[in-house]
C-alpha atoms as a PDB file:
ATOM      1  CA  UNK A   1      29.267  20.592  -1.686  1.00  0.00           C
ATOM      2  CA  UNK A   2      26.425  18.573  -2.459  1.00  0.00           C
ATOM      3  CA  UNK A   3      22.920  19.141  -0.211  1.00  0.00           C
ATOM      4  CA  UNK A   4      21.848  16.412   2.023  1.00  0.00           C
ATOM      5  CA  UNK A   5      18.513  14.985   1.653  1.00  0.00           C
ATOM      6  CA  UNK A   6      17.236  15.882   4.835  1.00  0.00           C
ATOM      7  CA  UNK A   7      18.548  20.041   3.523  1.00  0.00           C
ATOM      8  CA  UNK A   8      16.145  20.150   0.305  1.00  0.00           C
ATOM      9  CA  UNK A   9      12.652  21.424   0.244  1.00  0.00           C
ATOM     10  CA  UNK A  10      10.346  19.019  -1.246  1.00  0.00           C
ATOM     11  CA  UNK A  11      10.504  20.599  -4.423  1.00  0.00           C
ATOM     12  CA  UNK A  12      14.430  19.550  -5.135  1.00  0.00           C
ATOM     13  CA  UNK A  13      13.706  16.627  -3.861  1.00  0.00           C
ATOM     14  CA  UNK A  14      10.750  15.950  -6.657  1.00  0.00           C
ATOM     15  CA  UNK A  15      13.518  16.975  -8.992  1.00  0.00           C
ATOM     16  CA  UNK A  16      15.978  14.694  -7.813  1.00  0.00           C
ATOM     17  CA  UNK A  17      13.286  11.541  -7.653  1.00  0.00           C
ATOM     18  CA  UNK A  18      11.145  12.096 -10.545  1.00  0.00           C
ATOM     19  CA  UNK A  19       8.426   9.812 -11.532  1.00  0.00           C
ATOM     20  CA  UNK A  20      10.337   7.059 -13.716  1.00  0.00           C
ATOM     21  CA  UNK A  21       8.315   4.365 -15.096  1.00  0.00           C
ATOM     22  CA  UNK A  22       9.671   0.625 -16.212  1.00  0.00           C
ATOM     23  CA  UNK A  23       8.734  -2.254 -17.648  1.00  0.00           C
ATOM     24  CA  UNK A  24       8.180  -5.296 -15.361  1.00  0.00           C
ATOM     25  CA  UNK A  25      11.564  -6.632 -13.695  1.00  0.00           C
ATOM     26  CA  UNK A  26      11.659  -9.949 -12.780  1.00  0.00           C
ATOM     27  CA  UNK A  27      14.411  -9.673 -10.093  1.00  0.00           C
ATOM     28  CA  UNK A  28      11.809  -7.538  -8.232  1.00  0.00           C
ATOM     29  CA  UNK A  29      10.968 -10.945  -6.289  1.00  0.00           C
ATOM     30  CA  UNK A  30      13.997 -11.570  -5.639  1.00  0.00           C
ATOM     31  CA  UNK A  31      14.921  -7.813  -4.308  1.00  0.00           C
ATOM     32  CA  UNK A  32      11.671  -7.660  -1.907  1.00  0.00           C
ATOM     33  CA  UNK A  33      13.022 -11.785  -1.205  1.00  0.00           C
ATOM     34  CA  UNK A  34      16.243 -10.546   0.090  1.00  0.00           C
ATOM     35  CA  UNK A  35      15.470  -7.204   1.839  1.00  0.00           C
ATOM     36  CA  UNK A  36      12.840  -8.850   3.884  1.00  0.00           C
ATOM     37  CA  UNK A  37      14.985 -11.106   5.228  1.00  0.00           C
ATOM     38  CA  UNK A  38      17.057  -8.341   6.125  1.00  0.00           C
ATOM     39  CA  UNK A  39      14.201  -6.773   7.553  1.00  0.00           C
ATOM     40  CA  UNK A  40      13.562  -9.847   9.705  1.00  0.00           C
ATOM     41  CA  UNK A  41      17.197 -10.220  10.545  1.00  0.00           C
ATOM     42  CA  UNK A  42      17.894  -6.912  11.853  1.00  0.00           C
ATOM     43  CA  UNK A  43      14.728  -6.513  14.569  1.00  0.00           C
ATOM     44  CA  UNK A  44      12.787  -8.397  16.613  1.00  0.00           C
ATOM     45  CA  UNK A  45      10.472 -10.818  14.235  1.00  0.00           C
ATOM     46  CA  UNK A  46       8.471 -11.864  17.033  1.00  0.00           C
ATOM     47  CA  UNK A  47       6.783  -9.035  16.763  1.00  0.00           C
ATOM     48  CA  UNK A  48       6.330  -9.210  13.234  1.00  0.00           C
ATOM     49  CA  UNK A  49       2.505 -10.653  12.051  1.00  0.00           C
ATOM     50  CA  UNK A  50       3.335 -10.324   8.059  1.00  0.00           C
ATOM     51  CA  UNK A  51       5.641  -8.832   5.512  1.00  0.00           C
ATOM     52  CA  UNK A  52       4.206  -8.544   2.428  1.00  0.00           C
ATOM     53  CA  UNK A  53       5.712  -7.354  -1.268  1.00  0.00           C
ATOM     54  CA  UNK A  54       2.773  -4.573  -2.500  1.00  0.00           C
ATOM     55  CA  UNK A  55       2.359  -2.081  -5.152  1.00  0.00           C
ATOM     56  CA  UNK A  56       2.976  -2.221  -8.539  1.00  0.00           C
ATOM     57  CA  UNK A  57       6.543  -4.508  -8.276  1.00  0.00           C
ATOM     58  CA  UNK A  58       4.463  -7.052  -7.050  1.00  0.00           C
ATOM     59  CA  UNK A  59       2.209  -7.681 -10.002  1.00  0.00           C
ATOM     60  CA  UNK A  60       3.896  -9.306 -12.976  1.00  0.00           C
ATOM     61  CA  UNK A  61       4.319  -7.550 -16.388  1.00  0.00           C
ATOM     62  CA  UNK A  62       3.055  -4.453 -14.629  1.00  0.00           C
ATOM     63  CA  UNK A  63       4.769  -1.319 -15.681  1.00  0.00           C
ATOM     64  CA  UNK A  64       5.813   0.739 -12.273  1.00  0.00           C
ATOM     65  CA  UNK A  65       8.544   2.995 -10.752  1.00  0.00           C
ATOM     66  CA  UNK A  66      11.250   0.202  -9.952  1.00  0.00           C
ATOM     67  CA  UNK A  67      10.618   0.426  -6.298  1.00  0.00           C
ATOM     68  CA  UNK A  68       9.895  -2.118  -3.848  1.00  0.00           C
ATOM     69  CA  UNK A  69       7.009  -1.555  -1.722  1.00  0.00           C
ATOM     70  CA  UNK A  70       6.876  -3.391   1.601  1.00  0.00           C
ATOM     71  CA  UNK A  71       4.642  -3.867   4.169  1.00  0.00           C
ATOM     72  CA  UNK A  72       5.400  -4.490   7.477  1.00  0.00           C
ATOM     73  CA  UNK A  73       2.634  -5.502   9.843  1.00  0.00           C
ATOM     74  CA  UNK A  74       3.454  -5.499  13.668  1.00  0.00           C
ATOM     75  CA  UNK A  75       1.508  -6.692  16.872  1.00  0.00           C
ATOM     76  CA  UNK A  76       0.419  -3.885  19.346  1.00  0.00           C
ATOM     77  CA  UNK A  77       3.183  -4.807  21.456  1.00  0.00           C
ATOM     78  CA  UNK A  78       5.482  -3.971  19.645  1.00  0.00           C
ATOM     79  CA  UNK A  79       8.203  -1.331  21.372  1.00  0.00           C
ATOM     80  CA  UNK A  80       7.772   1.211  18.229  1.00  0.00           C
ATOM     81  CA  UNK A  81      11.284   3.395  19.139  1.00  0.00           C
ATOM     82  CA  UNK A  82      13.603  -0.112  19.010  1.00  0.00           C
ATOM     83  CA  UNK A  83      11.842  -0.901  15.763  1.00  0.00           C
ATOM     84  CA  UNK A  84      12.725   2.488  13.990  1.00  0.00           C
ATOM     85  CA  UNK A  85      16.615   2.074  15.430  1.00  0.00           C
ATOM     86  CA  UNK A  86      16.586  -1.036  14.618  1.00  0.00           C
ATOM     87  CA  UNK A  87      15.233  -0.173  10.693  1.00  0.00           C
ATOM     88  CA  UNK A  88      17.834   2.810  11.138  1.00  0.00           C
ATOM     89  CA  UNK A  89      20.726   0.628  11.772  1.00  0.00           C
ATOM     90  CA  UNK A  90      19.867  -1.696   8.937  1.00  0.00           C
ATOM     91  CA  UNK A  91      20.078   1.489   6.776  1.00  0.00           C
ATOM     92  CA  UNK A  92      16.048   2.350   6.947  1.00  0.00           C
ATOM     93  CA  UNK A  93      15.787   6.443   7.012  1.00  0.00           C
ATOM     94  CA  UNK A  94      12.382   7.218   8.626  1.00  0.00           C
ATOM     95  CA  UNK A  95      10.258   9.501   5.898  1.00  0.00           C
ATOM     96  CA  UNK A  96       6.980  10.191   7.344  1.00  0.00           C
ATOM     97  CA  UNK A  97       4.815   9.070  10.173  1.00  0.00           C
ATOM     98  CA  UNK A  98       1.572   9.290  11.112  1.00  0.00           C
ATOM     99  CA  UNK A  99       0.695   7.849  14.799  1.00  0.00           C
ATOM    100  CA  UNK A 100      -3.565   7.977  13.952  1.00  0.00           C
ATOM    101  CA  UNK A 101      -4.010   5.249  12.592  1.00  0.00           C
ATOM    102  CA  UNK A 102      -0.147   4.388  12.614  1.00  0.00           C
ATOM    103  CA  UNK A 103       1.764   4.807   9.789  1.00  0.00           C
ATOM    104  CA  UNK A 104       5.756   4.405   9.612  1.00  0.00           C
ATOM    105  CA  UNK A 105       7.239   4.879   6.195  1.00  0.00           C
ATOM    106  CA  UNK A 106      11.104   4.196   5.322  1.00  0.00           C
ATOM    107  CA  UNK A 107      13.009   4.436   2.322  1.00  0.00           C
ATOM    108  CA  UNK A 108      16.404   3.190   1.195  1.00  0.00           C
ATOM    109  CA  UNK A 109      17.864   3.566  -1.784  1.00  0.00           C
ATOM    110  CA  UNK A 110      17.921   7.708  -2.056  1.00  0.00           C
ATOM    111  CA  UNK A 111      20.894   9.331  -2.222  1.00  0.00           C
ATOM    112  CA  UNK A 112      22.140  12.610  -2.665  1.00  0.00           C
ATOM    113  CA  UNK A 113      23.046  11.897  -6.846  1.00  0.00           C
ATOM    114  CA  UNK A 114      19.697  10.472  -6.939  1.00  0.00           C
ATOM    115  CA  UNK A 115      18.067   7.160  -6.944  1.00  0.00           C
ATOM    116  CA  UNK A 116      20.620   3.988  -5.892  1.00  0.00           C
ATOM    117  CA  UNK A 117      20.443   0.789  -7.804  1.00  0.00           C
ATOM    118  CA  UNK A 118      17.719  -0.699  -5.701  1.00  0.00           C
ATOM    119  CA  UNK A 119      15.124   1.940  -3.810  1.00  0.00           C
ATOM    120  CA  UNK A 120      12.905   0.145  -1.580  1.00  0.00           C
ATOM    121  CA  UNK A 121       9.576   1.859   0.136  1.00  0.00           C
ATOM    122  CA  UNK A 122       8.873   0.477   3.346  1.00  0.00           C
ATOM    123  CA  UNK A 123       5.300   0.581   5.265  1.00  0.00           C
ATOM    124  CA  UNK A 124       4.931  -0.154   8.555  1.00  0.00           C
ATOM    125  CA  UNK A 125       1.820  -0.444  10.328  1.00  0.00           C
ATOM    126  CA  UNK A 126      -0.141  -2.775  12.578  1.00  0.00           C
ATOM    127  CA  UNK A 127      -1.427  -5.948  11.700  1.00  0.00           C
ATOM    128  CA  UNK A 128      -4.647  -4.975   9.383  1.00  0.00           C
ATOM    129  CA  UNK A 129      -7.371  -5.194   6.584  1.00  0.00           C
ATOM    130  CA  UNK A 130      -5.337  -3.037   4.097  1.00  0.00           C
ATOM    131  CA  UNK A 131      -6.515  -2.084   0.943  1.00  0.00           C
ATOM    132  CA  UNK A 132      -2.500  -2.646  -0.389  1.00  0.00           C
ATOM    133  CA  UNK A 133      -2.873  -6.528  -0.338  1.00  0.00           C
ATOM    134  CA  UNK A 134      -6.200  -6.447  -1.971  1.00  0.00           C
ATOM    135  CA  UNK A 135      -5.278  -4.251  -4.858  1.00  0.00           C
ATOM    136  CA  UNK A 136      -2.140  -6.034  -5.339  1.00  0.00           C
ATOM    137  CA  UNK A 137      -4.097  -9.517  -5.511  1.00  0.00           C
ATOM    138  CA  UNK A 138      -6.777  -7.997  -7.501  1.00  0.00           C
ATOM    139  CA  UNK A 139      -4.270  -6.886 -10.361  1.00  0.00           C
ATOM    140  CA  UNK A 140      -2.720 -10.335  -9.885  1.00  0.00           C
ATOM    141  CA  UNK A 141      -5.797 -11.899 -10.970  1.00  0.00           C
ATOM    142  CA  UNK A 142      -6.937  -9.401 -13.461  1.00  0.00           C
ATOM    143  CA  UNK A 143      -4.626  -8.917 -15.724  1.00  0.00           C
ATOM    144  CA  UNK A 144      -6.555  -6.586 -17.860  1.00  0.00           C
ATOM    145  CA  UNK A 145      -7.184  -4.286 -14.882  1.00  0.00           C
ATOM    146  CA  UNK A 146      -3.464  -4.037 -14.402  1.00  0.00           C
ATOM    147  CA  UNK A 147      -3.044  -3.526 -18.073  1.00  0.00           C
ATOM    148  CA  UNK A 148      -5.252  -0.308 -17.445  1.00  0.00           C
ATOM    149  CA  UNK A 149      -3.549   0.790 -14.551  1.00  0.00           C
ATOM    150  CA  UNK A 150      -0.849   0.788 -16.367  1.00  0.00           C
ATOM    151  CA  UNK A 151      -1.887   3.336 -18.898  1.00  0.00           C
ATOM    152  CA  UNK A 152      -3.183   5.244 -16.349  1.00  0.00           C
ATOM    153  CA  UNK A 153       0.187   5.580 -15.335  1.00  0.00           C
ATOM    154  CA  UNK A 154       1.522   6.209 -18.412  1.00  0.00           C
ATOM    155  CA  UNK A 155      -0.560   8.692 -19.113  1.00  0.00           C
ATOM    156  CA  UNK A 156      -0.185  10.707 -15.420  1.00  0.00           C
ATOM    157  CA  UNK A 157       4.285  10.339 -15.684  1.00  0.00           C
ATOM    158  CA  UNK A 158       4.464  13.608 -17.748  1.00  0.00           C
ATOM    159  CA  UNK A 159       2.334  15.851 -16.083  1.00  0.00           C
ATOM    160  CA  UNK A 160       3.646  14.479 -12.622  1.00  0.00           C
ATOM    161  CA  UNK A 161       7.111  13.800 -13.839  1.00  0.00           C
ATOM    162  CA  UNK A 162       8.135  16.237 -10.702  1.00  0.00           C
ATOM    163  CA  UNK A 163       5.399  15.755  -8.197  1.00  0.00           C
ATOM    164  CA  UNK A 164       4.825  12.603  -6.304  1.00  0.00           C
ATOM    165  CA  UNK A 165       2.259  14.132  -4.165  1.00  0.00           C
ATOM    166  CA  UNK A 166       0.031  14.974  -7.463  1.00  0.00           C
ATOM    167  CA  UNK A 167       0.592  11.431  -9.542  1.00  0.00           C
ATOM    168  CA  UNK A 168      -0.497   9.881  -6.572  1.00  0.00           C
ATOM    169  CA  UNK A 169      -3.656  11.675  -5.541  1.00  0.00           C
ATOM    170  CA  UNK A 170      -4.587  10.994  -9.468  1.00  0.00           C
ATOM    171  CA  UNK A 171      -4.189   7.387  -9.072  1.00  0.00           C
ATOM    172  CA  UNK A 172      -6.264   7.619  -5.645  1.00  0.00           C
ATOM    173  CA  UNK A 173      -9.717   7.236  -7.413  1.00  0.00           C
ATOM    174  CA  UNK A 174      -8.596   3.597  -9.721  1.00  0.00           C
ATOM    175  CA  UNK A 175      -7.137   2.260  -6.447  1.00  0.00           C
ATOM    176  CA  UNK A 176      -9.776   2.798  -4.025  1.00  0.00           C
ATOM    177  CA  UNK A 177     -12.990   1.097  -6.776  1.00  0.00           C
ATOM    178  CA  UNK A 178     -10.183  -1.918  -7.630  1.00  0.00           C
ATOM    179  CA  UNK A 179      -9.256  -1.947  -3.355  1.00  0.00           C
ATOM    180  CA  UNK A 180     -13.392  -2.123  -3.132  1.00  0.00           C
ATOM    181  CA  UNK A 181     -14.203  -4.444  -5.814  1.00  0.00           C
ATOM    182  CA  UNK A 182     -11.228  -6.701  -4.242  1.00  0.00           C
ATOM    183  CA  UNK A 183     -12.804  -6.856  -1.081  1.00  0.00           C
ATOM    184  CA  UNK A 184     -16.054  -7.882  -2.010  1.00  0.00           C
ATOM    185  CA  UNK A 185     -14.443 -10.571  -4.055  1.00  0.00           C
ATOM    186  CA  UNK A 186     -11.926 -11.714  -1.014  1.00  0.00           C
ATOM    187  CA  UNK A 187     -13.762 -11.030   1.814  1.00  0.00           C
ATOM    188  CA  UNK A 188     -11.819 -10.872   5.128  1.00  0.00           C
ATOM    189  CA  UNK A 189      -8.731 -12.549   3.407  1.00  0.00           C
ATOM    190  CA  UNK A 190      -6.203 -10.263   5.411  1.00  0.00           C
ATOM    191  CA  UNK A 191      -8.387  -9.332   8.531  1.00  0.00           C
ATOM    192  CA  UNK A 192      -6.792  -9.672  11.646  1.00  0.00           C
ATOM    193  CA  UNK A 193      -7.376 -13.296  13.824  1.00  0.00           C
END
């Protein structure tokens, strides 16, 4: 009998979900098009300020791991446990949280065999300034920085094949000068009213 996720130490589960790199999909739009509508459908919207599509699906002809990063920004008055049964319901499992600042992450699209079809990374946090949009719009309109990003990638998959934690943190450094250099360019562009 096969583990369940929520039974496998992070290691098996790095060796379920390795890092898997892919070209550029264009039905990514149309994935993040359809799950945030389910997103919308299945809690209460009016407490929804944005969902945006982020990360590296987002950009086109950028290589990435074919998942769909999503962020959800909420108003403060929001009622936080409805939200997370209502994502649960909707088929959302609750990976990680973080209540300072607030963080929410979900995930769909794991599964005991490994990765489904379509995997989908969801962020939820409250309406901000995050550095997300602006590296995502950034690489949008700098091709040639995505271009490098993507070798950076390339070159981290091997050594990090089995350890999301560690391709990550090596990205960290790239994100955080483009997140930076975005900022400066598009002042303000997602702070709060």
């Amino acid at each position: 009998m096969k583990k369940q996720l929520s039974e496998m130490s992070l290691e098996e589960l790095w060796e379920l979900f390795p890092i898997i790199l892919k070209d550029y999909n264009p039905e990514y739009k149309q994935w993040y098009e359809t799950e945030s509508q389910n997103i919308l459908n299945s809690t209460d919207a009016k407490n929804i300020i944005r969902i945006s599509h982020i990360g590296s699906t987002a950009v086109e002809n950028l290589i990435s791991k074919p998942t769909i990063d999503i962020l959800l920004e909420i108003d403060g008055s929001s009622i936080i446990t409805q939200l997370i049964k209502d994502l649960k319901t909707a088929g959302w499992t609750l990976m990680m949280h973080e209540n300072s600042p607030v963080k929410w992450e979900f995930c769909k699209g794991y599964t005991p065999e490994g990765f489904a079809e379509k995997v989908f990374h969801l962020h939820v946090r409250y309406v901000g300034n995050w550095n997300e949009l602006y590296f995502r719009d950034f690489l949008i309109k700098y091709p040639d920085i995505a271009n490098e990003y993507g070798k950076l990638k390339l070159s981290l998959q091997k050594d990090f094949e089995h350890n999301r934690d560690g391709y990550t943190a090596a990205k960290t450094e790239f994100i955080i000068k483009y997140s930076l250099a975005a900022k400066q360019e598009f002042p303000d562009r997602y702070k709060p009213e």
